[in-house]
Protein backbone atom coordinates (compact mmCIF):
# COMPACT_ATOMS: atom_id res chain seq x y z
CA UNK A 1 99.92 40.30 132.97
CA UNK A 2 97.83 43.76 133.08
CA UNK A 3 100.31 45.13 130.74
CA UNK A 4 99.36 42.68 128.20
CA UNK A 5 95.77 43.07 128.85
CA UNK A 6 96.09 46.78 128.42
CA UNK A 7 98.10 45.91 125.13
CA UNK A 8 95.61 43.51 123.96
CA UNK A 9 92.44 45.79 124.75
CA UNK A 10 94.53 49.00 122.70
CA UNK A 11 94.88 46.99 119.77
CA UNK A 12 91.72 45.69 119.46
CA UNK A 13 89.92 49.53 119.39
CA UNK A 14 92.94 50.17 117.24
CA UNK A 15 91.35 47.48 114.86
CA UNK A 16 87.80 48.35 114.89
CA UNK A 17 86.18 51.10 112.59
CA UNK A 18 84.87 54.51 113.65
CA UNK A 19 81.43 54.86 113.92
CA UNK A 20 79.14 57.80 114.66
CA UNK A 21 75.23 58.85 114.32
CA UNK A 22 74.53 60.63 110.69
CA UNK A 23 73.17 63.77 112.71
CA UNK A 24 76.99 64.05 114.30
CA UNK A 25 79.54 66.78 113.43
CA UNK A 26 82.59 65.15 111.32
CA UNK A 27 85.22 64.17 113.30
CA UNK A 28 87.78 67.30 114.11
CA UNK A 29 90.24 65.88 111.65
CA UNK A 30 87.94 65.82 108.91
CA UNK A 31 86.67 69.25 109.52
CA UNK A 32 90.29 70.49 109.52
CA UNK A 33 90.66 68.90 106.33
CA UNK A 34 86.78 70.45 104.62
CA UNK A 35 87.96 73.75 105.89
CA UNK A 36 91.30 73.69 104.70
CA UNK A 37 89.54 72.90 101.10
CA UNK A 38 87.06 75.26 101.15
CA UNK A 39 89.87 77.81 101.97
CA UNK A 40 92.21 76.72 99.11
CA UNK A 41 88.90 77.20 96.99
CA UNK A 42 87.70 80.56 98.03
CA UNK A 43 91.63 81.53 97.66
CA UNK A 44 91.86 80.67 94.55
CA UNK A 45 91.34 84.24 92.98
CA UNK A 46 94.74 85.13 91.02
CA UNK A 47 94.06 89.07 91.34
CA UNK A 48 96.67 89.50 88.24
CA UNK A 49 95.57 87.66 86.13
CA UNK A 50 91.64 88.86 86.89
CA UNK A 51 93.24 92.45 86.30
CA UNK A 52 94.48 91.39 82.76
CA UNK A 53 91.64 89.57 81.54
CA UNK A 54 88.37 91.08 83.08
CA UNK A 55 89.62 94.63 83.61
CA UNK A 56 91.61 95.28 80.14
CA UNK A 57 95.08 96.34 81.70
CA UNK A 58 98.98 95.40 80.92
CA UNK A 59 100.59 92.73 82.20
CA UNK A 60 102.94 95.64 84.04
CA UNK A 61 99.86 97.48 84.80
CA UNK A 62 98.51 94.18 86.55
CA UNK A 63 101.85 93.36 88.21
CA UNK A 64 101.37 96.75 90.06
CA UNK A 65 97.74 97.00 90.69
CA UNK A 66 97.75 93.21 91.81
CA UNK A 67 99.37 94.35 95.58
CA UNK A 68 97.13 96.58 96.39
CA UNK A 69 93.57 94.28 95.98
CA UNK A 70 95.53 90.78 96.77
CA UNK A 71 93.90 90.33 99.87
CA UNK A 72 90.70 89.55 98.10
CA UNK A 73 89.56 85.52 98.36
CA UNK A 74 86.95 85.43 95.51
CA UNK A 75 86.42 87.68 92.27
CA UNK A 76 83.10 88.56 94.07
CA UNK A 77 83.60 92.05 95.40
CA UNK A 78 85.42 92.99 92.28
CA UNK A 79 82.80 91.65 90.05
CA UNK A 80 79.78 93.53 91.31
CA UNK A 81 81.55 96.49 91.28
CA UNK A 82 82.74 96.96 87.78
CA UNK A 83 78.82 95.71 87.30
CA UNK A 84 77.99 98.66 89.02
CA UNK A 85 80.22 101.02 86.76
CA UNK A 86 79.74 99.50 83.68
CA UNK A 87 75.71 98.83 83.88
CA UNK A 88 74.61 100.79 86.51
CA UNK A 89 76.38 104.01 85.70
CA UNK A 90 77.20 103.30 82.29
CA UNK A 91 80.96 104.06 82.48
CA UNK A 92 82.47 102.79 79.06
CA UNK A 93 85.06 99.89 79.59
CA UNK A 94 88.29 101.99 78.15
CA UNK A 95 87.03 104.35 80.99
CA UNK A 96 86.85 101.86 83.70
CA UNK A 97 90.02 100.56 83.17
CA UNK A 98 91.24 103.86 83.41
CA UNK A 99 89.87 103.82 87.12
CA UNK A 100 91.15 100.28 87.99
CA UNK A 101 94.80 101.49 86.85
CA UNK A 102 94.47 104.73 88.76
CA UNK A 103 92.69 103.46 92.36
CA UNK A 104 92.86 99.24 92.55
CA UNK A 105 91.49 99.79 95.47
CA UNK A 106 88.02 100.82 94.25
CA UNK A 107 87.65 96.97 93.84
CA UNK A 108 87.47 96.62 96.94
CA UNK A 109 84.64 99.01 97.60
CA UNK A 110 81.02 98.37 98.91
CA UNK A 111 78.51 98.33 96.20
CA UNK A 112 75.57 98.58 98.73
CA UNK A 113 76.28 101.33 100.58
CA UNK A 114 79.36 103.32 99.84
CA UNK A 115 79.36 103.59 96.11
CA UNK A 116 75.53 104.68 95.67
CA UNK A 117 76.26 107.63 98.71
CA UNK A 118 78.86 108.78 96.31
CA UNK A 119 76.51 109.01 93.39
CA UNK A 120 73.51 110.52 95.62
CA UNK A 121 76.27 113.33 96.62
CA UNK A 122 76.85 113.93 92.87
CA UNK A 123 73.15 113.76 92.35
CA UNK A 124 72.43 116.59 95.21
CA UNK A 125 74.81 118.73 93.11
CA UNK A 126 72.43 119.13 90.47
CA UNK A 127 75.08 116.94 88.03
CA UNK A 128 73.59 114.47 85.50
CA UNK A 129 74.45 110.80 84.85
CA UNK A 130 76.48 112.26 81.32
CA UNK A 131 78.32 114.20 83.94
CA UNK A 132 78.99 111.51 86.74
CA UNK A 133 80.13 109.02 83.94
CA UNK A 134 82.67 111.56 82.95
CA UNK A 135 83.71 112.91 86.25
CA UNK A 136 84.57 109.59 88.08
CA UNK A 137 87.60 107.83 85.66
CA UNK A 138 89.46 111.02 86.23
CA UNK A 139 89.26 111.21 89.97
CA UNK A 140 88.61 107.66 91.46
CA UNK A 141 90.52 107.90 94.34
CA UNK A 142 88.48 111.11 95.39
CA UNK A 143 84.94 109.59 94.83
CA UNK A 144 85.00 107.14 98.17
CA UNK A 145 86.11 110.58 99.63
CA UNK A 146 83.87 111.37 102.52
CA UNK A 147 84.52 114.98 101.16
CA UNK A 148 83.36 114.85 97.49
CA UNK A 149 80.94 116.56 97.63
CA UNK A 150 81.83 119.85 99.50
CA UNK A 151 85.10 119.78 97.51
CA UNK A 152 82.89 119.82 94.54
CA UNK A 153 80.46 122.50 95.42
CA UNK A 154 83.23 124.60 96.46
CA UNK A 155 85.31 124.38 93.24
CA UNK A 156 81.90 124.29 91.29
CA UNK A 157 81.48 127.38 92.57
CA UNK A 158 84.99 128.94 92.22
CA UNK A 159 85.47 127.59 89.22
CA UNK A 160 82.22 128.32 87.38
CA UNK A 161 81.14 125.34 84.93
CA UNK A 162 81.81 121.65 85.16
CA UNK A 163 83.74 121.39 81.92
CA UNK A 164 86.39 124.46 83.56
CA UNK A 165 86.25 121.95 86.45
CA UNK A 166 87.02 118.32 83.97
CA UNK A 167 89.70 120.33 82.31
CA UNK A 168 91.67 120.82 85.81
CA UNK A 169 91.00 117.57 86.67
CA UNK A 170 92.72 116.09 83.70
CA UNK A 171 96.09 117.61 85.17
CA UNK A 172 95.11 117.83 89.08
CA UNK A 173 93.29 114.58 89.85
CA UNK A 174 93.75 115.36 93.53
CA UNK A 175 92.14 118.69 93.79
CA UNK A 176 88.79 117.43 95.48
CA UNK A 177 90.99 115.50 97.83
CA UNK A 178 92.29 118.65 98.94
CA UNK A 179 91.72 119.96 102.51
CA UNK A 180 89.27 122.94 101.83
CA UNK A 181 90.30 124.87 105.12
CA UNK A 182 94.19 124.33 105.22
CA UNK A 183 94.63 124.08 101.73
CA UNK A 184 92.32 125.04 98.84
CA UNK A 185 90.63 128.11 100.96
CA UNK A 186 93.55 129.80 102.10
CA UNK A 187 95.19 129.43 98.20
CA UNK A 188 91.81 130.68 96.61
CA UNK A 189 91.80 133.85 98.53
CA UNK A 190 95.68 134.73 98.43
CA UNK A 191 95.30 133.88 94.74
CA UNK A 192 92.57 136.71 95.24
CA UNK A 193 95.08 138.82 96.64
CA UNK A 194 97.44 138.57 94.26
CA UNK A 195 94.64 140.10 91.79
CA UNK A 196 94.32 137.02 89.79
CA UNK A 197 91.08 134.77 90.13
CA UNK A 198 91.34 130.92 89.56
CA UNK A 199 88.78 130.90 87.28
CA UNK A 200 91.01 132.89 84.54
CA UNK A 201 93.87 131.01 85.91
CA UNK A 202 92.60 127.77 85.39
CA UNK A 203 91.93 128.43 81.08
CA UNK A 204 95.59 129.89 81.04
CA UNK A 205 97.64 126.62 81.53
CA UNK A 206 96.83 122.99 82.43
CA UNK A 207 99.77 122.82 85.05
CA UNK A 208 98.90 126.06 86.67
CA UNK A 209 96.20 124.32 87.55
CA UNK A 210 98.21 122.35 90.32
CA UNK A 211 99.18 125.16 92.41
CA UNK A 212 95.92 125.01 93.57
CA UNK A 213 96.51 122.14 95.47
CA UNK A 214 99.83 123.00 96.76
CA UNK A 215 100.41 123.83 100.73
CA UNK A 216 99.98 127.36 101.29
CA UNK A 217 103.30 128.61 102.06
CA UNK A 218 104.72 126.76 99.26
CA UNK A 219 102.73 128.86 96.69
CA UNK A 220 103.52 131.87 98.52
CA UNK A 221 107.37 131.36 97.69
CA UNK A 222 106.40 130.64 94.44
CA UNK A 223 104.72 133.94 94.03
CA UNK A 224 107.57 135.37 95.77
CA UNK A 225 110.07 133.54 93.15
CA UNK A 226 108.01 135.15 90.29
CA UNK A 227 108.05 138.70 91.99
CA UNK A 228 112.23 138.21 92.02
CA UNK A 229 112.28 137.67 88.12
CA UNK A 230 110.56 141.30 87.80
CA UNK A 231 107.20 139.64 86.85
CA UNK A 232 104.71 142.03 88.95
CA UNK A 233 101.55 140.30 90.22
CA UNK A 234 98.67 141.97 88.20
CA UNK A 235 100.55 141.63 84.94
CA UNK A 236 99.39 139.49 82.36
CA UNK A 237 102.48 137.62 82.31
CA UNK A 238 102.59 136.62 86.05
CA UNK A 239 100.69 133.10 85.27
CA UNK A 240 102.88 132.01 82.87
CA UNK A 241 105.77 132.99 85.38
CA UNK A 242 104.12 131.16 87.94
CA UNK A 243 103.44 128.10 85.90
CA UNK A 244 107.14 127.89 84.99
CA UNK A 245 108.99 128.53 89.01
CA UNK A 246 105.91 126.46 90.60
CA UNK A 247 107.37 123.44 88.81
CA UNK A 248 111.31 124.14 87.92
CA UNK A 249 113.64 124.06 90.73
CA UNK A 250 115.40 127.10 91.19
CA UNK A 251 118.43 126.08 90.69
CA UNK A 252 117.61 124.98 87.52
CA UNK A 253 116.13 128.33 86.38
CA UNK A 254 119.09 130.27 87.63
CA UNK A 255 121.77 128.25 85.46
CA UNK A 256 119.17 129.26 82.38
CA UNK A 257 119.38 132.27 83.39
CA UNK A 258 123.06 132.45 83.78
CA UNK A 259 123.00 130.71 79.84
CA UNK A 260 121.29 134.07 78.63
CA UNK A 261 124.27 136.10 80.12
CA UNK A 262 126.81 133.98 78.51
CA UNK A 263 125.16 133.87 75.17
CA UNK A 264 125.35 137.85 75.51
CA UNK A 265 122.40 139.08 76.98
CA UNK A 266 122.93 141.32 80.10
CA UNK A 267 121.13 141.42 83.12
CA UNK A 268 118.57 144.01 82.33
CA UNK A 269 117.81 142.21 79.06
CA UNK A 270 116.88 138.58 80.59
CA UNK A 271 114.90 140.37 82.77
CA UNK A 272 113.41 142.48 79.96
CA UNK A 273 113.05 138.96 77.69
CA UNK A 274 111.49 137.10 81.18
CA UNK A 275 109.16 139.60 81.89
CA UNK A 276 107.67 139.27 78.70
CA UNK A 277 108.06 135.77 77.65
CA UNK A 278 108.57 133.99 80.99
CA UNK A 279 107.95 130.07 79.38
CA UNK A 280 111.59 131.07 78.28
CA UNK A 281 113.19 129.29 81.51
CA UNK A 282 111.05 126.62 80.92
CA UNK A 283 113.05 125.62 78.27
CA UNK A 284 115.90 123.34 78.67
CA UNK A 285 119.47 124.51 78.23
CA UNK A 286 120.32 123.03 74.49
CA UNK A 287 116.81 124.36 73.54
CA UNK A 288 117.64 127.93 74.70
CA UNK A 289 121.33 127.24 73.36
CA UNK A 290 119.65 126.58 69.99
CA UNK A 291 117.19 128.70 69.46
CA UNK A 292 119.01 131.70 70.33
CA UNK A 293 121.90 130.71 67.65
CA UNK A 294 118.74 130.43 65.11
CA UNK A 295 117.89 133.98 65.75
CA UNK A 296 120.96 135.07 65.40
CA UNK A 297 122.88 133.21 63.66
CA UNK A 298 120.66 131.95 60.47
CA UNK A 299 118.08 134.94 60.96
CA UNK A 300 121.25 137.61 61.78
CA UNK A 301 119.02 139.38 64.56
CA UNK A 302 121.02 141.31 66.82
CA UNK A 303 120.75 140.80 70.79
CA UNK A 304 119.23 144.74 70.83
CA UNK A 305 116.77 143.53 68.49
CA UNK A 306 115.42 140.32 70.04
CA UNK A 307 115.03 142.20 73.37
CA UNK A 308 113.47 145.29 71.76
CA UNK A 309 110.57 142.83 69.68
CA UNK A 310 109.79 139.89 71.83
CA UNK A 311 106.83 139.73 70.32
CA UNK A 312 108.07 137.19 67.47
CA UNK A 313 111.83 136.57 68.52
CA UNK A 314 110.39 135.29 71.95
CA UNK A 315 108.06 132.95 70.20
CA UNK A 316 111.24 131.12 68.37
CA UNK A 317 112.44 131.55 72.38
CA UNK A 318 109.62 129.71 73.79
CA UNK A 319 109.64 127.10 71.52
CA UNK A 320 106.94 128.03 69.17
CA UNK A 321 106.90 128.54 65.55
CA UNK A 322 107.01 132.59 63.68
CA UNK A 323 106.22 131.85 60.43
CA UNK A 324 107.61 135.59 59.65
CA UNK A 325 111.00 134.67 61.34
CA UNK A 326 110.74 131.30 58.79
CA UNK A 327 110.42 133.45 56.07
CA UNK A 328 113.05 135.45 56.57
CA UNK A 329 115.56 133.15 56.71
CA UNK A 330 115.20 132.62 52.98
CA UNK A 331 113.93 136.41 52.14
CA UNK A 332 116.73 137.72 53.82
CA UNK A 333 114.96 139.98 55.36
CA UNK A 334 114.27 141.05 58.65
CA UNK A 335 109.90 140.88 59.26
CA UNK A 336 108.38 141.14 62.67
């Protein structure tokens, strides 16, 4: 009997609608179900296909950016700050999607706060909105950098101009990420040493430019490499000898060099030919191969006579183009 009371009193609030006051929270159900709506909504932001359309880049450019800003809910963040490039500091669009491709992340960043300390950083340097709009597409992963700006006084003031500084950039986006006391310091000054200054170093070659930024006893082998190919430190030639070992393994430039000897050039004259024309060994193997068996063979110059007058036989060497050494090949004679 009082289990079919209890059955009878269970279906009847089974049966009977729910009712509660209008000032009452929904039910916990129902506010599962809002929130789980309003979550699906917010999450709707497709980060690839945002990257495609609003920021300009490839499909493959979007496939890889799209990781690194996924975690983004809305196209909110993202939209006020390519407002902020595009209006604000008057970046073209080609240029911001430059930035997007290099540092996603900057997407991500805080429009109120972190972005404008940037720019009043740049602004303390004395730099101009021209030179802020051309500055930050080459090095957006430095300009959230808590150390912009003493990165940039310091190789400001190295480096002497802001267009010697752009043209390093272009090559070295990293430098003003570098770590001024373990790094760019202590490179600076044994550059010093070495009786070069990176001012002249940096107008001599676009790559050279990256030893800058290397770890310090890295560039010291590499000086050390350039010393062993009989390039001496204060001669003219050492940057180019530099810019070729700093980025070609070693074993790679002794099998170039070991070419040379085959071809029929002894030791002293590779050294005689490196020392003077050291972009040699930055050639690869068929190039040398080639280019020697121009000179020699189509031209006729002897092996005395290409290490006796580098000064056009090494151009033909290096790559480059003697328009006395073209001439000759149909004069049939021998101009340098």
């Amino acid at each position: 009997m009082v289990v079919s009371h209890l059955r009878s009193a269970l279906s009847r609030i089974l049966r009977s609608p729910f009712r509660h006051p209008a000032s009452s929270q929904a039910p916990p159900l129902v506010f599962l179900h809002s929130s789980a709506a309003a979550a699906s909504s917010s999450g709707s932001f497709a980060a690839e296909d945002y990257l495609v359309s609003r920021c300009g880049l490839t499909q493959a450019q979007a496939l890889k950016a799209a990781a690194k800003i996924s975690h983004l809910r809305s196209r909110a963040r993202p939209d006020a700050v390519l407002a902020y490039l595009e209006s604000t500091l008057g970046i073209p669009a080609a240029d911001v999607t430059r930035v997007v491709v290099m540092d996603p992340t900057l997407l991500c960043a805080d429009v109120e706060r972190t972005l404008p300390r940037s720019v009043a950083d740049l602004h303390d340097l004395c730099l101009s909105r021209d030179e802020i709009v051309r500055l930050v597409p080459l090095v957006p992963n430095s300009f959230r950098n808590r150390f912009l700006r003493s990165n940039l006084e310091f190789w400001l003031a190295e480096l002497g101009s802001f267009d010697k500084l752009l043209k390093i950039l272009r090559s070295s986006s990293g430098l003003l990420s570098t770590d001024l006391d373990k790094v760019a310091r202590p490179n600076v000054d044994f550059l010093r040493q070495c009786g070069h200054y990176i001012s002249e170093l940096a107008g001599t070659n676009l790559y050279l430019s990256r030893i800058f930024a290397m770890k310090p006893e890295v560039l010291k082998e590499t000086v050390q490499r350039a010393e062993e190919l009989g390039v001496k430190r204060g001669s003219r030639m050492f940057r180019r000898a530099l810019a070729v070992v700093a980025f070609v393994d070693k074993e790679v430039v002794d099998r170039r060099i070991r070419l040379l000897h085959n071809i029929g050039f002894s030791k002293d004259d590779v050294l005689t030919i490196v020392r003077k024309q050291p972009l040699v060994l930055g050639l690869s193997e068929q190039k040398v191969q080639g280019n020697v068996d121009f000179l020699m063979k189509d031209v006729g110059l002897e092996v005395s006579y290409i290490v006796r007058r580098p000064g056009c036989s090494c151009i033909v060497l290096s790559g480059g183009c003697c328009p006395a050494i073209a001439c000759s090949k149909f004069s049939g004679r021998r101009v340098c």
